[in-house]
PDB file of N, CA and C in Angstrom:
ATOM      1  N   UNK A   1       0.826  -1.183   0.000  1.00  0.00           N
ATOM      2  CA  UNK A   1       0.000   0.000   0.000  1.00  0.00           C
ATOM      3  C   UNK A   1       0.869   1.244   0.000  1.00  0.00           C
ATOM      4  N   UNK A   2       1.725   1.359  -1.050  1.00  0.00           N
ATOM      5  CA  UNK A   2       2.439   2.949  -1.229  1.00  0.00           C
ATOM      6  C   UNK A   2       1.627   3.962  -1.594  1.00  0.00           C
ATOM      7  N   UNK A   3       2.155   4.885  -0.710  1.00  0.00           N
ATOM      8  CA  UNK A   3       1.262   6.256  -0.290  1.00  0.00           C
ATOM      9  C   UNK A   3      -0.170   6.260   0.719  1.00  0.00           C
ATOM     10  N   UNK A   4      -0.377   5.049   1.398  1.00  0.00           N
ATOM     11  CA  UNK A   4      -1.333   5.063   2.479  1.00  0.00           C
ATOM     12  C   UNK A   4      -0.989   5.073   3.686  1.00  0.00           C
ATOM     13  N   UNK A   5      -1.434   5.532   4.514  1.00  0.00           N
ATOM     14  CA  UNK A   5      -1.636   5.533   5.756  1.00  0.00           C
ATOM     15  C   UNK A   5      -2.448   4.193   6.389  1.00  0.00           C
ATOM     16  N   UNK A   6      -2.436   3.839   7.565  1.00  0.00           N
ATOM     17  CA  UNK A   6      -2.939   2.069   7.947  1.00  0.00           C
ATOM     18  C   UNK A   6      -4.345   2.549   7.694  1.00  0.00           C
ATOM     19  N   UNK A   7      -4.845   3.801   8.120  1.00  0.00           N
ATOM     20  CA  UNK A   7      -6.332   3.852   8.070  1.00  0.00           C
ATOM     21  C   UNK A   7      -6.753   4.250   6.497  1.00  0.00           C
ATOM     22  N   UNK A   8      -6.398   3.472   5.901  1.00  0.00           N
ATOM     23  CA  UNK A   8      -6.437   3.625   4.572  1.00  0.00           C
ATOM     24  C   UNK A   8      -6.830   5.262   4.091  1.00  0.00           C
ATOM     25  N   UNK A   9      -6.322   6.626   4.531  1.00  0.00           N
ATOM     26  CA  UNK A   9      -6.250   7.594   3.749  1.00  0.00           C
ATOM     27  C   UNK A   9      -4.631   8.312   2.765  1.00  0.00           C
ATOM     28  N   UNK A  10      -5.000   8.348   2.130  1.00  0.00           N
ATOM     29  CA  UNK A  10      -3.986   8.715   1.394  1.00  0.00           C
ATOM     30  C   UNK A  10      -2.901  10.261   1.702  1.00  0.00           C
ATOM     31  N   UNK A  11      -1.677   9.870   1.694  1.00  0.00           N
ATOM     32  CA  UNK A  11      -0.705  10.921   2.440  1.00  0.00           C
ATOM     33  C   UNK A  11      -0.743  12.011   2.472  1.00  0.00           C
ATOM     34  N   UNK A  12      -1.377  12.788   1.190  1.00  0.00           N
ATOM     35  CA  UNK A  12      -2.179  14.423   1.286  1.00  0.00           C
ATOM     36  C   UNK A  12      -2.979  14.429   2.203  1.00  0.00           C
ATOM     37  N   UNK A  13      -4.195  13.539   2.367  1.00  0.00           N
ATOM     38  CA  UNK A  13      -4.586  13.631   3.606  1.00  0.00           C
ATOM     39  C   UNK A  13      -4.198  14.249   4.980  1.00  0.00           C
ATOM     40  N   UNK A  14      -3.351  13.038   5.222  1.00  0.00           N
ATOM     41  CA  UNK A  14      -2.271  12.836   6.551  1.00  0.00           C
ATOM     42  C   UNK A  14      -1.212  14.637   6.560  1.00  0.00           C
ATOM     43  N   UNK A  15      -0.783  14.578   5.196  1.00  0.00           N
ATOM     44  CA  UNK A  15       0.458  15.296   5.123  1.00  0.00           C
ATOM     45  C   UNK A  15      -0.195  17.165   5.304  1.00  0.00           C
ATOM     46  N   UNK A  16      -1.500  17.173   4.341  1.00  0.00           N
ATOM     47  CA  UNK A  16      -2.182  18.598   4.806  1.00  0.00           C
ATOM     48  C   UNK A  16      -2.877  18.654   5.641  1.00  0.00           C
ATOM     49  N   UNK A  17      -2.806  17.880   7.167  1.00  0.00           N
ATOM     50  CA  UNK A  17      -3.953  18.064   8.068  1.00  0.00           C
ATOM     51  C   UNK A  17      -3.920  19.400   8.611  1.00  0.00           C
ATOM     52  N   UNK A  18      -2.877  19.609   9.189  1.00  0.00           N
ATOM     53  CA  UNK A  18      -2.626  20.158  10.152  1.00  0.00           C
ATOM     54  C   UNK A  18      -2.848  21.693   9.146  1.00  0.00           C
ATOM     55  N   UNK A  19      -2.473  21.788   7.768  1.00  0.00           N
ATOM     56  CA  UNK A  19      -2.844  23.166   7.601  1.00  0.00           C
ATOM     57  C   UNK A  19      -4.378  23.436   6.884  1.00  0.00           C
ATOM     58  N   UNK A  20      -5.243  22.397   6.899  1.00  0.00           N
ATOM     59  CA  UNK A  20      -6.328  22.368   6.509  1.00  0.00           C
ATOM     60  C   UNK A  20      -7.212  23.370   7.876  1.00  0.00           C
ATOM     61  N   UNK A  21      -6.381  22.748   9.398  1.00  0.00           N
ATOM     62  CA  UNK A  21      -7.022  23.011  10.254  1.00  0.00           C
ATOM     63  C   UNK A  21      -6.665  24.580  10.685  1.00  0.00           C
ATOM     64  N   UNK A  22      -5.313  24.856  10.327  1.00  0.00           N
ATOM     65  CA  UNK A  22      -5.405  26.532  10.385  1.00  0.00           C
ATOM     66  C   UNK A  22      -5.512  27.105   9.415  1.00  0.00           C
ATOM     67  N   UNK A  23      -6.381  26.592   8.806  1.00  0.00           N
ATOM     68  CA  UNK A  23      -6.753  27.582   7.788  1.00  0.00           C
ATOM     69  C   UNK A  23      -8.541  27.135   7.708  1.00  0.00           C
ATOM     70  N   UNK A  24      -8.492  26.560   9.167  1.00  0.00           N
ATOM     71  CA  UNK A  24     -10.614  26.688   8.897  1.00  0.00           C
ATOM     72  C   UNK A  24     -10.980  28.325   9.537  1.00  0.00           C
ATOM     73  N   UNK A  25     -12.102  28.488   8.854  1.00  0.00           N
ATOM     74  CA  UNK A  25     -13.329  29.444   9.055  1.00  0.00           C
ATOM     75  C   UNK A  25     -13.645  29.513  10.683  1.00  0.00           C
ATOM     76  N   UNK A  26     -13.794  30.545  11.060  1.00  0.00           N
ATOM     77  CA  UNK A  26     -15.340  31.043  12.400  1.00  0.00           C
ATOM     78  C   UNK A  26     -15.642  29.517  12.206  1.00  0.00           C
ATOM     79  N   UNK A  27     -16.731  29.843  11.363  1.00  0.00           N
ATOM     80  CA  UNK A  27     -18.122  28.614  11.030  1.00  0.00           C
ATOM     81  C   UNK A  27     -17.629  27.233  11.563  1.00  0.00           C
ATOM     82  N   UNK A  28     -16.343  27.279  10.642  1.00  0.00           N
ATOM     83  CA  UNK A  28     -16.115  25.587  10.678  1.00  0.00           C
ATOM     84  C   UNK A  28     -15.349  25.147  11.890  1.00  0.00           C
ATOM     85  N   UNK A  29     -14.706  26.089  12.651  1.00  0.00           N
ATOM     86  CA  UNK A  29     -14.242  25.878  14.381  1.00  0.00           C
ATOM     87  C   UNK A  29     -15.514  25.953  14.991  1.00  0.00           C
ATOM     88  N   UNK A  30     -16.645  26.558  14.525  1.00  0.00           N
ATOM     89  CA  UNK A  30     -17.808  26.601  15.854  1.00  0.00           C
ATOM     90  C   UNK A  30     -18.644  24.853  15.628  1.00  0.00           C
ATOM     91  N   UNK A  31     -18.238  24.296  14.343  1.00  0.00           N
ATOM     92  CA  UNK A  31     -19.122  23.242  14.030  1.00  0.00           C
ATOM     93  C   UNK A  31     -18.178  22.099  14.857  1.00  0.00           C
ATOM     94  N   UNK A  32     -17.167  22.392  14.707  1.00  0.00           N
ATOM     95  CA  UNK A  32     -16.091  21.584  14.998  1.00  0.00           C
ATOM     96  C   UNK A  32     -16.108  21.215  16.952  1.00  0.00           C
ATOM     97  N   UNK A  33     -16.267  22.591  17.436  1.00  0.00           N
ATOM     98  CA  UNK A  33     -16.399  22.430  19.109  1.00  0.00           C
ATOM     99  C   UNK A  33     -17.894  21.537  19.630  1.00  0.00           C
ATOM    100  N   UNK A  34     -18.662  20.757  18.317  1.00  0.00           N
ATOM    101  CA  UNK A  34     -19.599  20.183  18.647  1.00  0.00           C
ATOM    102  C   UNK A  34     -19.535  19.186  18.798  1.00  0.00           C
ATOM    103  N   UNK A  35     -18.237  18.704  17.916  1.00  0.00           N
ATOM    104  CA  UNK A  35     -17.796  17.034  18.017  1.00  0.00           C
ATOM    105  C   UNK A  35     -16.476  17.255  18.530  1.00  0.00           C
ATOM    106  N   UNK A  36     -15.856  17.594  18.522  1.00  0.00           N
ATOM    107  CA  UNK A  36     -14.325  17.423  19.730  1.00  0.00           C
ATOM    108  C   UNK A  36     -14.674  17.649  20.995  1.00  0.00           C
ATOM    109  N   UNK A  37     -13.434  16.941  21.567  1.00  0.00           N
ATOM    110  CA  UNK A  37     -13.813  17.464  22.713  1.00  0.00           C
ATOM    111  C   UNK A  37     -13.090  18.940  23.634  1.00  0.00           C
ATOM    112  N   UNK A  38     -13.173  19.483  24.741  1.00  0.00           N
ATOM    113  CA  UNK A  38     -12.728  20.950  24.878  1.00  0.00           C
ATOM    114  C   UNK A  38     -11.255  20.542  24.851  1.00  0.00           C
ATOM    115  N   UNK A  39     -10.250  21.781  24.666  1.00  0.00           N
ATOM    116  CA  UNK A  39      -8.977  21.721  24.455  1.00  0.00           C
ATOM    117  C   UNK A  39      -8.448  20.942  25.500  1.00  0.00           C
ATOM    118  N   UNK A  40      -8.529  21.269  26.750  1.00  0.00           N
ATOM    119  CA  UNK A  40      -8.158  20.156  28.042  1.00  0.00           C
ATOM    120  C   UNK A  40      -8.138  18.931  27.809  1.00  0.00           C
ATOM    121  N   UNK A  41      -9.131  18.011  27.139  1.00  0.00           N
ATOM    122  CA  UNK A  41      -8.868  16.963  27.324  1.00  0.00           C
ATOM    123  C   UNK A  41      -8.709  16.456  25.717  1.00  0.00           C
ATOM    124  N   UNK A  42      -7.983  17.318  25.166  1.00  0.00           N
ATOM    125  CA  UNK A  42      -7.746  16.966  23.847  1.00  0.00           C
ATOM    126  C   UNK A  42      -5.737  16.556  23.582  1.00  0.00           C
ATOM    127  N   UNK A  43      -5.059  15.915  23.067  1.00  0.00           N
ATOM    128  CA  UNK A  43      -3.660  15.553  22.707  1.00  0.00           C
ATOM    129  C   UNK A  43      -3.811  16.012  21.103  1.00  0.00           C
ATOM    130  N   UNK A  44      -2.778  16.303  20.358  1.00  0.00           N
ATOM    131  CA  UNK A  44      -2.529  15.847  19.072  1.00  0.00           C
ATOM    132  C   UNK A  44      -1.428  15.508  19.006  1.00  0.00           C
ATOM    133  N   UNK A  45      -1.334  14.686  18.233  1.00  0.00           N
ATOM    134  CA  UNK A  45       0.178  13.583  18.108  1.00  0.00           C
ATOM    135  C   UNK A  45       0.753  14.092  16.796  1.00  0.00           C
ATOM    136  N   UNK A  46       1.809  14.719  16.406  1.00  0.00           N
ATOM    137  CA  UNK A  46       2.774  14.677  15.012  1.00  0.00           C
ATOM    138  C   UNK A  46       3.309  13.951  15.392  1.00  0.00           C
ATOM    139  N   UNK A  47       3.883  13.172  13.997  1.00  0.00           N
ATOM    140  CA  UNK A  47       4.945  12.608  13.920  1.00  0.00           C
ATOM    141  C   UNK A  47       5.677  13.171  12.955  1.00  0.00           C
ATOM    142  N   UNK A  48       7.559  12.995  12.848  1.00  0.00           N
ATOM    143  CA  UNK A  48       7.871  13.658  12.112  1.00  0.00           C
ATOM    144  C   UNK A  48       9.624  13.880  12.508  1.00  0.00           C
ATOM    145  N   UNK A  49       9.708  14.756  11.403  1.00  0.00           N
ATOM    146  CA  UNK A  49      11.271  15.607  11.433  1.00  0.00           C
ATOM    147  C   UNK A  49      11.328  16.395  12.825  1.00  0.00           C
ATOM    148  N   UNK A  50      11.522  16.174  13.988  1.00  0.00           N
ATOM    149  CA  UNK A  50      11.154  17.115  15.250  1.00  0.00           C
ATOM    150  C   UNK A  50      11.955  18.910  15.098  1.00  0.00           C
ATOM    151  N   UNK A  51      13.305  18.592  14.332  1.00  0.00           N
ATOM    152  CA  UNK A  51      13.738  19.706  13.384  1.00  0.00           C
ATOM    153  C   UNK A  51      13.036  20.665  12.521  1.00  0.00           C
ATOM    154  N   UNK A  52      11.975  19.925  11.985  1.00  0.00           N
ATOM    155  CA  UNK A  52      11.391  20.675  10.826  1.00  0.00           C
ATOM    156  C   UNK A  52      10.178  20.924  11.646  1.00  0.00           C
ATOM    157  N   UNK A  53       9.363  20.255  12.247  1.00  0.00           N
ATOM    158  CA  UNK A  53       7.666  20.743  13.102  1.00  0.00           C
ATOM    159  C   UNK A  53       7.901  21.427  14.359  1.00  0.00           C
ATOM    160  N   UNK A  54       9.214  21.473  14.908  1.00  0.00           N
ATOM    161  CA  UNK A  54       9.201  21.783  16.221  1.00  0.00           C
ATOM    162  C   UNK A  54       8.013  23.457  17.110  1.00  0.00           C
ATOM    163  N   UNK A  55       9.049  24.159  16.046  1.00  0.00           N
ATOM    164  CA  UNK A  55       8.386  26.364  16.436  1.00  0.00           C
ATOM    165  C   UNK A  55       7.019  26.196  15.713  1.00  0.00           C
ATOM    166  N   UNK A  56       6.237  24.879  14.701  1.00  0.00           N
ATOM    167  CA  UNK A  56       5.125  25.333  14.116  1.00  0.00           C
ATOM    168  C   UNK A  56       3.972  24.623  15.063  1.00  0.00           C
ATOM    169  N   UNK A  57       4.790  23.522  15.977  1.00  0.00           N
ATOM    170  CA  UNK A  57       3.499  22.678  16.661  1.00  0.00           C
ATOM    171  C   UNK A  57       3.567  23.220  18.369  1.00  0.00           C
ATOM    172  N   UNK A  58       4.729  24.453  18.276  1.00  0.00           N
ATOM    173  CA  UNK A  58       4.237  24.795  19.863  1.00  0.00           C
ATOM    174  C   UNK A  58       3.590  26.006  19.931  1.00  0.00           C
ATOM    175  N   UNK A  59       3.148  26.352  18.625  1.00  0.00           N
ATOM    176  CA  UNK A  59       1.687  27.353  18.675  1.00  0.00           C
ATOM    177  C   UNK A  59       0.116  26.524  19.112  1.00  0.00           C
ATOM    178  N   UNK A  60       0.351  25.401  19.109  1.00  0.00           N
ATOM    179  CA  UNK A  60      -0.614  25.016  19.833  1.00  0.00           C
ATOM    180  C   UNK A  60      -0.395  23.874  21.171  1.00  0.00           C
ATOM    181  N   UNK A  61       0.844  24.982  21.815  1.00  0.00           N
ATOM    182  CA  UNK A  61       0.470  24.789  23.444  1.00  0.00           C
ATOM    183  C   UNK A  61       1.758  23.614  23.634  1.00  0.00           C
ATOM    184  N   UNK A  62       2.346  23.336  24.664  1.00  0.00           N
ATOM    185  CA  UNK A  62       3.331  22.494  25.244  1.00  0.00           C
ATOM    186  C   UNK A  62       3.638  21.667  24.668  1.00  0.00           C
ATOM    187  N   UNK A  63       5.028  20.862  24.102  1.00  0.00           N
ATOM    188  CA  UNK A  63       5.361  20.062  23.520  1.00  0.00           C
ATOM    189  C   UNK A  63       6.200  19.021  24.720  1.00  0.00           C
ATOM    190  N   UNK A  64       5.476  17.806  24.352  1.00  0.00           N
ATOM    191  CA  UNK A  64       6.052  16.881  24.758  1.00  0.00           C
ATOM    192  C   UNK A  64       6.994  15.961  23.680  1.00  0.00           C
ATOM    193  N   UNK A  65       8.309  16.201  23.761  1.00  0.00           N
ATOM    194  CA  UNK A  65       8.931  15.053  22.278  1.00  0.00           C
ATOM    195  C   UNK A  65       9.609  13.603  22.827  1.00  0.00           C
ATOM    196  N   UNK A  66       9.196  12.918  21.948  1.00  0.00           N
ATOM    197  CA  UNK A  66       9.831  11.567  22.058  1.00  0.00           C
ATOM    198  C   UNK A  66      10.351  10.896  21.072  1.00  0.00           C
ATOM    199  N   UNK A  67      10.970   9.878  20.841  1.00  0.00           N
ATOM    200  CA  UNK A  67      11.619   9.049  19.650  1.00  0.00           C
ATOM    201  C   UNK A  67      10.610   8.292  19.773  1.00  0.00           C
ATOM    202  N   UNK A  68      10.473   7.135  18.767  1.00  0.00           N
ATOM    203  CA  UNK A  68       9.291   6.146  18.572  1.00  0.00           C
ATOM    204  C   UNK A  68       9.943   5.163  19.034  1.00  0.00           C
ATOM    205  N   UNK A  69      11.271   5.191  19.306  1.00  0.00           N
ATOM    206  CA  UNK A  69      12.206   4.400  20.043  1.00  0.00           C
ATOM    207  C   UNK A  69      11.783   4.262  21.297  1.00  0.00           C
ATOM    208  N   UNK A  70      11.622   4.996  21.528  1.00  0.00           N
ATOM    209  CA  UNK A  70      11.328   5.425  24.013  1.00  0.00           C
ATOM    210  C   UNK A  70      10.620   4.751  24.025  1.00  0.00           C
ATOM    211  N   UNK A  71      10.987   4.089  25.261  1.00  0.00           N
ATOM    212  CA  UNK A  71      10.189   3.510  26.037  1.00  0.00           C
ATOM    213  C   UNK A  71       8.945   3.885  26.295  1.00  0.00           C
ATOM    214  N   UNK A  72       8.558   5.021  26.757  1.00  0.00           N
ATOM    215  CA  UNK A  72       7.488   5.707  26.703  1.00  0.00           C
ATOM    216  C   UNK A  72       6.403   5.779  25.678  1.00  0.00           C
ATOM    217  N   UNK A  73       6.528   5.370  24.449  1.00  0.00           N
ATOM    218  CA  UNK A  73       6.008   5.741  23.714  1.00  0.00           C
ATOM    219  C   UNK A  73       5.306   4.619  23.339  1.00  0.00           C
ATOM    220  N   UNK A  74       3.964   4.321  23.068  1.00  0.00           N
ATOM    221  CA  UNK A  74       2.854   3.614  23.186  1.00  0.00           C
ATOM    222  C   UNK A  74       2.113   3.971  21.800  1.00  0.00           C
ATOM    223  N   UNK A  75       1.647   3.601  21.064  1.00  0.00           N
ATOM    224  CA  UNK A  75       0.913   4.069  19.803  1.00  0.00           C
ATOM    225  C   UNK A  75      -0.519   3.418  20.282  1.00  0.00           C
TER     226      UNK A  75
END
């Protein structure tokens, strides 16, 4: 399966999420706070170049980093 993701969407998907989501509307954040849940009990997980996402993923709030190596790290 080259170019999928396990949940079978394809890597544009995966690869423009994150700027699909800053770049939604009023509208589509107010539709959105109907099915998420409030920021508190929300995580988002990148994975990635921690070099290249680092200054763009701590605009939304504390970074925790790990290797997929660590022990810690649980998928």
């Amino acid at each position: 399966m080259v170019g999928k993701a396990r949940q079978g969407l394809a890597r544009g998907a995966v690869d423009g999420y994150l700027g699909k989501i800053a770049a939604a509307t009023p509208a589509q954040i107010a539709e959105a706070r109907m099915v998420f849940p409030d920021s508190k009990d929300l995580a988002i997980v990148a994975i990635g170049d921690a070099s290249k996402i680092r200054d763009w993923m701590k605009a939304y709030g504390p970074l925790t980093e790990m290797k997929l190596t660590d022990p810690r790290f649980s998928p």
